[in-house]
Protein backbone atom coordinates (compact mmCIF):
# COMPACT_ATOMS: atom_id res chain seq x y z
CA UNK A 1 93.64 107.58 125.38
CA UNK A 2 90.35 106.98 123.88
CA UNK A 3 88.45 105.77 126.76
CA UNK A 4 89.47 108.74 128.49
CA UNK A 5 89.63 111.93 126.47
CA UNK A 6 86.93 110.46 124.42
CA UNK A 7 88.29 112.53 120.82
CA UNK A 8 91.81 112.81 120.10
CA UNK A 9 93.03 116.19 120.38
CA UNK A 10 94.33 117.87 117.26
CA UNK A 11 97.39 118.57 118.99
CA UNK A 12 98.33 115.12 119.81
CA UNK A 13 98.04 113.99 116.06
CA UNK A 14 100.31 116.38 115.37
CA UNK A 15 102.65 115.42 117.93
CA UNK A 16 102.82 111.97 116.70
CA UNK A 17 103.30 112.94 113.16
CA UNK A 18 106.55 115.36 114.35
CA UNK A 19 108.07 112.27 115.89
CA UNK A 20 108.09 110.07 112.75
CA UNK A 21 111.15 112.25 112.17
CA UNK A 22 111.62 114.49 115.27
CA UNK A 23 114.83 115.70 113.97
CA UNK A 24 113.75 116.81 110.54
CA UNK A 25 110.50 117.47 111.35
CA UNK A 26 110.90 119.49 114.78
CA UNK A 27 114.56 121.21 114.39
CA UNK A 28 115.77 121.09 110.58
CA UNK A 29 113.37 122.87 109.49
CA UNK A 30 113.91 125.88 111.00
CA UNK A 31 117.55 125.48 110.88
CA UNK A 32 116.44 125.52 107.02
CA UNK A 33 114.41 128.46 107.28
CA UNK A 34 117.48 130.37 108.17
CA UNK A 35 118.69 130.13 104.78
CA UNK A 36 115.57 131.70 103.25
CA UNK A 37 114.86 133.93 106.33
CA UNK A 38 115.58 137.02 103.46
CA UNK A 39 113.59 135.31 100.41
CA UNK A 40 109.56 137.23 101.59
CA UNK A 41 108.11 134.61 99.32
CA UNK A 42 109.43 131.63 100.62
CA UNK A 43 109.02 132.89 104.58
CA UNK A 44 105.55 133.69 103.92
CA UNK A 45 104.98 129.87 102.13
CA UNK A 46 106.90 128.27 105.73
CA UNK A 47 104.37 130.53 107.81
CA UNK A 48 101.40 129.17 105.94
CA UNK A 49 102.67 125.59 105.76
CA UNK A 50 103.08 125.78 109.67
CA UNK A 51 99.48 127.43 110.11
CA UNK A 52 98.08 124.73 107.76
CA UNK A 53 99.99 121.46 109.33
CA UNK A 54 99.19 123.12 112.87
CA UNK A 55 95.00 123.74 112.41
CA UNK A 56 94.19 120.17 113.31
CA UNK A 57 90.55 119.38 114.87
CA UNK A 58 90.26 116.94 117.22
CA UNK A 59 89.55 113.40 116.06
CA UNK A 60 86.83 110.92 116.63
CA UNK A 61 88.10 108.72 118.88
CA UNK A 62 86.57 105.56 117.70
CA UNK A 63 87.96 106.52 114.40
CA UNK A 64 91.10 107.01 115.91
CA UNK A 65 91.30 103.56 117.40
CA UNK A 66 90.14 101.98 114.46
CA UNK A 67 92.14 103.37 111.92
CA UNK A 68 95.39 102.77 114.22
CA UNK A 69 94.13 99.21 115.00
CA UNK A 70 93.24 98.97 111.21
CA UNK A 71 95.69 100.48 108.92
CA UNK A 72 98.91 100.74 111.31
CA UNK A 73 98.91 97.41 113.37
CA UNK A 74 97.16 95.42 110.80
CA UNK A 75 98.50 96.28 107.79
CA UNK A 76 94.47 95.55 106.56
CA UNK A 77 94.23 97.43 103.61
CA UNK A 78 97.33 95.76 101.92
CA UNK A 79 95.78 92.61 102.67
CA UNK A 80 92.61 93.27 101.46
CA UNK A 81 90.59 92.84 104.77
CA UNK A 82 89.35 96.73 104.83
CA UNK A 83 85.50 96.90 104.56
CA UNK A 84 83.58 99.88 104.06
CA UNK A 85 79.65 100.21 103.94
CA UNK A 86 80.00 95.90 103.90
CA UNK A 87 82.26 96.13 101.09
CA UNK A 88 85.57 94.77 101.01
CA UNK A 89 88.27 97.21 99.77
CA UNK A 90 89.91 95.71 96.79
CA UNK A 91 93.24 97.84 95.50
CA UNK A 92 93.24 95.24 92.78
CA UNK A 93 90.07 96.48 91.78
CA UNK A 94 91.30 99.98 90.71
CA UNK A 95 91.17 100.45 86.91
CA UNK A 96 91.97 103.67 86.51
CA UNK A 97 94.89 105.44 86.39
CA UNK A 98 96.56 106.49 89.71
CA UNK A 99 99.56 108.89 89.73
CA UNK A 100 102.21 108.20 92.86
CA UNK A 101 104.32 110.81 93.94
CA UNK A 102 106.57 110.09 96.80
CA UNK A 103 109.15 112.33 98.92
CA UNK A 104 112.66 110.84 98.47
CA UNK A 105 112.42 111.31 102.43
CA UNK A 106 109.21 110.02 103.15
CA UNK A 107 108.78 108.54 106.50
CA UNK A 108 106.02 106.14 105.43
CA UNK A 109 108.52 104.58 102.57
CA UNK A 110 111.30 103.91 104.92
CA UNK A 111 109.90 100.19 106.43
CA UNK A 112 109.11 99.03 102.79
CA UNK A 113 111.26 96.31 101.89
């Protein structure tokens, strides 16, 4: 895709991110909406949630293939073999503190062991 569109088009990104969970992501929702489709306050929060996840500029493509090559395939960061600016990224390097917060449905947390 990169050697032919040259950047990755907003669109697409978002397209793969829907079908990490193309049920919940692409249907449920608005089957959820329904149930709020009275509350103002909570329709106009959905409408600016979908404006917000939906305004995505297109993507180096380099980047792209790098980070996918990188951080998906490779698994690099966990193992310590990220570099940026000739520096190798070290999470066991952090010392201070880091707060976590994690969906109890979160896509990413579902191929953990």
């Amino acid at each position: 895709m990169v050697d032919t569109l040259g950047n990755i088009p907003g669109d697409f990104l978002n397209w793969e991110f829907l079908m990490l969970k193309p049920f919940q992501l692409g249907v449920q929702k608005y089957i959820d909406l329904l149930e709020n489709i009275y509350f103002e306050s909570k329709l106009i929060n959905f409408l600016r949630m979908e404006k917000w996840i939906f305004d995505s500029p297109d993507q180096a493509g380099e980047a792209y293939r790098q980070f996918m090559k990188d951080f998906s395939q490779g698994n690099k960061l966990i193992q310590g073999q990220v570099e940026i600016g000739n520096k190798r990224v070290d999470l066991g390097n952090i010392r201070i503190p880091i707060l976590n917060i994690y969906a109890e449905q979160d896509p990413l947390l579902q191929h953990l062991p």
